[in-house]
Protein backbone atom coordinates (compact mmCIF):
# COMPACT_ATOMS: atom_id res chain seq x y z
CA UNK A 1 -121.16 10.27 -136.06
CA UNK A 2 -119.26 13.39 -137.85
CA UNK A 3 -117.08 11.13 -139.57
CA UNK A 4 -119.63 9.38 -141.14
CA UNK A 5 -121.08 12.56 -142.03
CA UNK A 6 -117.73 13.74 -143.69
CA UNK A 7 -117.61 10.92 -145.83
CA UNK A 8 -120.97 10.69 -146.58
CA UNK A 9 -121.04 14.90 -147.70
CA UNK A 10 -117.38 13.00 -149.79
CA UNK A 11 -120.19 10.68 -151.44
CA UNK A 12 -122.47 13.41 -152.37
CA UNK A 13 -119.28 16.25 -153.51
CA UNK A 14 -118.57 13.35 -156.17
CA UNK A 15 -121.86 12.59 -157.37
CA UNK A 16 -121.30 9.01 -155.71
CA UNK A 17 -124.62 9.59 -153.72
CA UNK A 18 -124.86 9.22 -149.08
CA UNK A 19 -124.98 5.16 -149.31
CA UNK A 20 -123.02 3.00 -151.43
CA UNK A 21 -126.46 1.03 -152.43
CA UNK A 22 -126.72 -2.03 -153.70
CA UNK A 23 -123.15 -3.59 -155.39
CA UNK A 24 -122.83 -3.59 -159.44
CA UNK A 25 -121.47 -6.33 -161.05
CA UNK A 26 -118.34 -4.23 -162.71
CA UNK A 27 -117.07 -0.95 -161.98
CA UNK A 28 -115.17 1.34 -164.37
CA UNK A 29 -111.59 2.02 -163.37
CA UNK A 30 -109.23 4.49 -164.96
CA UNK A 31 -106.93 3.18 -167.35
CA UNK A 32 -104.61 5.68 -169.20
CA UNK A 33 -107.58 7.45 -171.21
CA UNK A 34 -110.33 5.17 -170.64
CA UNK A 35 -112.44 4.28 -168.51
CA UNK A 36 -112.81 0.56 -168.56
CA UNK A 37 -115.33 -1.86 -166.34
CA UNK A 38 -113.64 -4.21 -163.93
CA UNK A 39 -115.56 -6.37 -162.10
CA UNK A 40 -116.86 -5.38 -158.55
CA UNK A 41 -114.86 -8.10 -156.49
CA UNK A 42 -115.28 -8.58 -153.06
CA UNK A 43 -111.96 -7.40 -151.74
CA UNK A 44 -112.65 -3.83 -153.14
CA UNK A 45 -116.70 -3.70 -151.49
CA UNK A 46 -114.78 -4.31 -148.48
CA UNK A 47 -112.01 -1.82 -148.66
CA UNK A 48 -113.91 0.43 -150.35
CA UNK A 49 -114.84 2.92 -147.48
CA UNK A 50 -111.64 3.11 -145.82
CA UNK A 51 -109.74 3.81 -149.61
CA UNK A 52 -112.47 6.83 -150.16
CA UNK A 53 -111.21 8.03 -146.11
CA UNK A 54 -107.94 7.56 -147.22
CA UNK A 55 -108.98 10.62 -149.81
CA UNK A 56 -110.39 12.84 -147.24
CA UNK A 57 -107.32 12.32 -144.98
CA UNK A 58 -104.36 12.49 -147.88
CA UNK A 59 -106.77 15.46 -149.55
CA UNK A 60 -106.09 13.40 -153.13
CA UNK A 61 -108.86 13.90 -155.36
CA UNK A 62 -110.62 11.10 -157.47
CA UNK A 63 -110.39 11.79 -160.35
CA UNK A 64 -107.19 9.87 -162.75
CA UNK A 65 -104.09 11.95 -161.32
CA UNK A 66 -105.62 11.96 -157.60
CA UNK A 67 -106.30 7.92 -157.95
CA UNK A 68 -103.25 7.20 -158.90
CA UNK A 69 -101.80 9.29 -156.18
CA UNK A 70 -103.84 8.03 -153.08
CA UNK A 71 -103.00 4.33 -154.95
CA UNK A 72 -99.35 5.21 -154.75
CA UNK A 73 -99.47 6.68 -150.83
CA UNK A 74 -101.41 3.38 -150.31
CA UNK A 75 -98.54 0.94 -151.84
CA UNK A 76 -96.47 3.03 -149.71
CA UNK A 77 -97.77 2.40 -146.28
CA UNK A 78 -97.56 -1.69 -147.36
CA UNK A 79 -101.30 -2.34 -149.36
CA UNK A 80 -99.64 -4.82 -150.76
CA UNK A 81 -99.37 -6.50 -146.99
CA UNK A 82 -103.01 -6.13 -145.75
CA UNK A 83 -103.97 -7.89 -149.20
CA UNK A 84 -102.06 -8.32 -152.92
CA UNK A 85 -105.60 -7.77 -154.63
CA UNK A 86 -105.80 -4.61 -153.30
CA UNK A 87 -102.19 -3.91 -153.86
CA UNK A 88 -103.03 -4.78 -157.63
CA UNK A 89 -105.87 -2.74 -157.70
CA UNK A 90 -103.52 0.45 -156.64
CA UNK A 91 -101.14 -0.71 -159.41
CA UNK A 92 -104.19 -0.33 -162.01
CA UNK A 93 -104.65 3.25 -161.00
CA UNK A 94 -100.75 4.08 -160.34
CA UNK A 95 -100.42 3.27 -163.94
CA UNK A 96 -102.51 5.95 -165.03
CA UNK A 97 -100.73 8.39 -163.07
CA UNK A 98 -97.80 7.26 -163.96
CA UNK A 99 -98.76 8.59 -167.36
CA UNK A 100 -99.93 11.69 -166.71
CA UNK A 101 -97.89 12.55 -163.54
CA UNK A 102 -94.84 10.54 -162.57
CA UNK A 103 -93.36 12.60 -160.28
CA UNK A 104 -96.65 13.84 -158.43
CA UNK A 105 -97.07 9.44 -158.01
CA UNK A 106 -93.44 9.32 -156.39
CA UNK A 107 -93.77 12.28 -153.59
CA UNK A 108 -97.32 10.13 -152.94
CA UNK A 109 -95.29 6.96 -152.39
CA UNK A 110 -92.89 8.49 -150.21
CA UNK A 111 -95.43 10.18 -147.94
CA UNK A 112 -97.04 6.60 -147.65
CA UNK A 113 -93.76 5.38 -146.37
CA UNK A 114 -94.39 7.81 -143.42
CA UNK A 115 -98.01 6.70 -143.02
CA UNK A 116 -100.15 4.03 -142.30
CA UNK A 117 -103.35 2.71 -143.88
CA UNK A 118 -106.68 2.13 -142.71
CA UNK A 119 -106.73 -1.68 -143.96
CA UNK A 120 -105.81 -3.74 -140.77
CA UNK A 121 -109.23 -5.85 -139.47
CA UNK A 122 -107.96 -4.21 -136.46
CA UNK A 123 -107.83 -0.58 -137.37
CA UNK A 124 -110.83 -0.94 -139.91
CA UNK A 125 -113.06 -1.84 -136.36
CA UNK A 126 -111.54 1.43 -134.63
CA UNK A 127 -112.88 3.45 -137.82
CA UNK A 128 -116.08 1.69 -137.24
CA UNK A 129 -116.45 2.26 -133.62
CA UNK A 130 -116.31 5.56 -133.44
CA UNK A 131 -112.89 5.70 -132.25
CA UNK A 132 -111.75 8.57 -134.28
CA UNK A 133 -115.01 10.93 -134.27
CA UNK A 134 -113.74 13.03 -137.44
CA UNK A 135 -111.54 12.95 -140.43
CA UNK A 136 -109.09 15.56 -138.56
CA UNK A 137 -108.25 13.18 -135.71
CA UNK A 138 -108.07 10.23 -138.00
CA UNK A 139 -105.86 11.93 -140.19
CA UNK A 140 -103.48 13.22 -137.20
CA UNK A 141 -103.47 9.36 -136.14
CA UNK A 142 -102.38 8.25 -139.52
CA UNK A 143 -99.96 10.54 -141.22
CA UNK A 144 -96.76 10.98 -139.83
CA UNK A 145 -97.56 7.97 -137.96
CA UNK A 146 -93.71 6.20 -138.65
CA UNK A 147 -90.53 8.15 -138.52
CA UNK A 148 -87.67 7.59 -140.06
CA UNK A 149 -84.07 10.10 -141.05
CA UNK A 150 -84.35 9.00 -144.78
CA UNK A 151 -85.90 6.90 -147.08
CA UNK A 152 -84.22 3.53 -147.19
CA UNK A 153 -82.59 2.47 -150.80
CA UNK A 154 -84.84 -0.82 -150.81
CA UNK A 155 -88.07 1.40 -150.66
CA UNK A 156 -86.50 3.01 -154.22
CA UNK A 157 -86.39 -0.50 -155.38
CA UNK A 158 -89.73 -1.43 -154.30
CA UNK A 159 -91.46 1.72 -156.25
CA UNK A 160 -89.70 0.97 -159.33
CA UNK A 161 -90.69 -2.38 -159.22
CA UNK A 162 -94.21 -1.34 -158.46
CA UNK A 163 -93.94 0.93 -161.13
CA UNK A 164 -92.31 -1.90 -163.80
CA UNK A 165 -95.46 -4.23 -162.83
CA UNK A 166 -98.25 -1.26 -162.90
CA UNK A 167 -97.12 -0.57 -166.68
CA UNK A 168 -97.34 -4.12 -167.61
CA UNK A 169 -100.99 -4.44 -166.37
CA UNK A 170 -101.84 -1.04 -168.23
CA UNK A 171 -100.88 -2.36 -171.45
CA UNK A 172 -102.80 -5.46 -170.60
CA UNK A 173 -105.71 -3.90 -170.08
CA UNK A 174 -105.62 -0.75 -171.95
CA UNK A 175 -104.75 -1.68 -175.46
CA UNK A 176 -107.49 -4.79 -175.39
CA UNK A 177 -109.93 -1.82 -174.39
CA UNK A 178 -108.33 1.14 -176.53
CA UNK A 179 -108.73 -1.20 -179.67
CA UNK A 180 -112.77 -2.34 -178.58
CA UNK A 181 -113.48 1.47 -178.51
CA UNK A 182 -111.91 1.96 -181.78
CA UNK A 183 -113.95 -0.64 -183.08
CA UNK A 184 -117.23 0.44 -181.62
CA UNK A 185 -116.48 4.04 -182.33
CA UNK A 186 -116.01 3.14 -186.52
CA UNK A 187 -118.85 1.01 -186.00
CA UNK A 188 -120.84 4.08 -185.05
CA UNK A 189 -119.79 5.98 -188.07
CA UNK A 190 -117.09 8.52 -187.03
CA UNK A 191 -114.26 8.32 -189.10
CA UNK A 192 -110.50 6.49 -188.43
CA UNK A 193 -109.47 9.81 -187.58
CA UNK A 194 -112.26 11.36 -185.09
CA UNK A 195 -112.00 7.71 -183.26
CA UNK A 196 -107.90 8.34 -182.98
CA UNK A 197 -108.27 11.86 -181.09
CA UNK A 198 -108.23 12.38 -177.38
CA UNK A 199 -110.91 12.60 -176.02
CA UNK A 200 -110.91 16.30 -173.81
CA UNK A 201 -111.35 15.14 -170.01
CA UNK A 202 -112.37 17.25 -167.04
CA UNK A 203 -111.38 14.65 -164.48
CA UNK A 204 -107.33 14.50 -164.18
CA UNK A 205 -107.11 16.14 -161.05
């Protein structure tokens, strides 16, 4: 099926190999400026496949900026409705592009508002059926799907809250994990100073 063969050519573009293989036990997630190992849940093996088409149809990359805005376009078109572990898995990577982009993870939200997702059991069996042969026709069947004149005031309210929440988590789990790598990283023998300095990243966008 060509859509399988889009996503799987996705898989191999990003290093993330034609099959998702057997499941790890934890998965690293961006957080701010690490990179820090969640565990694999169940909800996100399931969702997984139709969050990496939601890439290929919104054209958002993976790496931190592009995660946190297919995240945002997916809080948008109601994640937080098909399941809230999902929607708090967005709000892990919104936070990170909240940091480094928080205007790119607003114009995502908004598009989502105008979208749907791929989440519903329902929809998820259409994508498996071969109902939409390629990424083009999927993507024609999901954005734009809802219309509306303007974006209603609660929808405002509902990313700011989002974004309130997602900031609350980062600190959470970022500072536990910023001050572990600090640790290991004097423990290694670099100085105070040379654990302290950005690391230079090639994966933003």
């Amino acid at each position: 099926m060509q859509l399988q063969q889009e996503l799987s050519a996705f898989y191999a573009k990003h290093g993330f190999g034609e099959t998702l293989g057997e499941r790890p036990l934890t998965v690293p997630v961006y957080t701010g400026c690490l990179l820090v190992p969640l565990p694999n849940i169940e909800t996100r093996h399931r969702y997984l496949k139709y969050h990496d088409l939601h890439h290929l149809i919104t054209g958002y990359s993976v790496g931190r900026i592009g995660e946190g805005e297919v995240s945002a376009w997916e809080l948008g078109t109601g994640s937080l409705l098909s399941s809230p572990t999902l929607a708090f898995m967005n709000l892990i990577a919104l936070s990170t592009g909240l940091v480094l982009e928080p205007r790119r993870m607003w114009r995502a939200f908004v598009r989502g508002t105008n979208s749907k997702n791929l989440y519903s059991k329902l929809t998820r069996r259409g994508v498996d059926s071969g109902r939409w042969p390629s990424v083009d026709l999927l993507r024609d069947s999901v954005l734009g799907a809802r219309t509306r004149n303007a974006l209603p005031l609660f929808r405002y309210m509902e990313f700011g809250s989002y974004a309130a929440v997602a900031m609350v988590i980062h600190a959470f789990i970022a500072v536990p994990a910023l001050v572990a790598r600090l640790i290991t990283d004097i423990g290694l023998g670099y100085s105070f100073f040379q654990a302290v300095k950005p690391k230079k990243r090639q994966d933003l966008y």
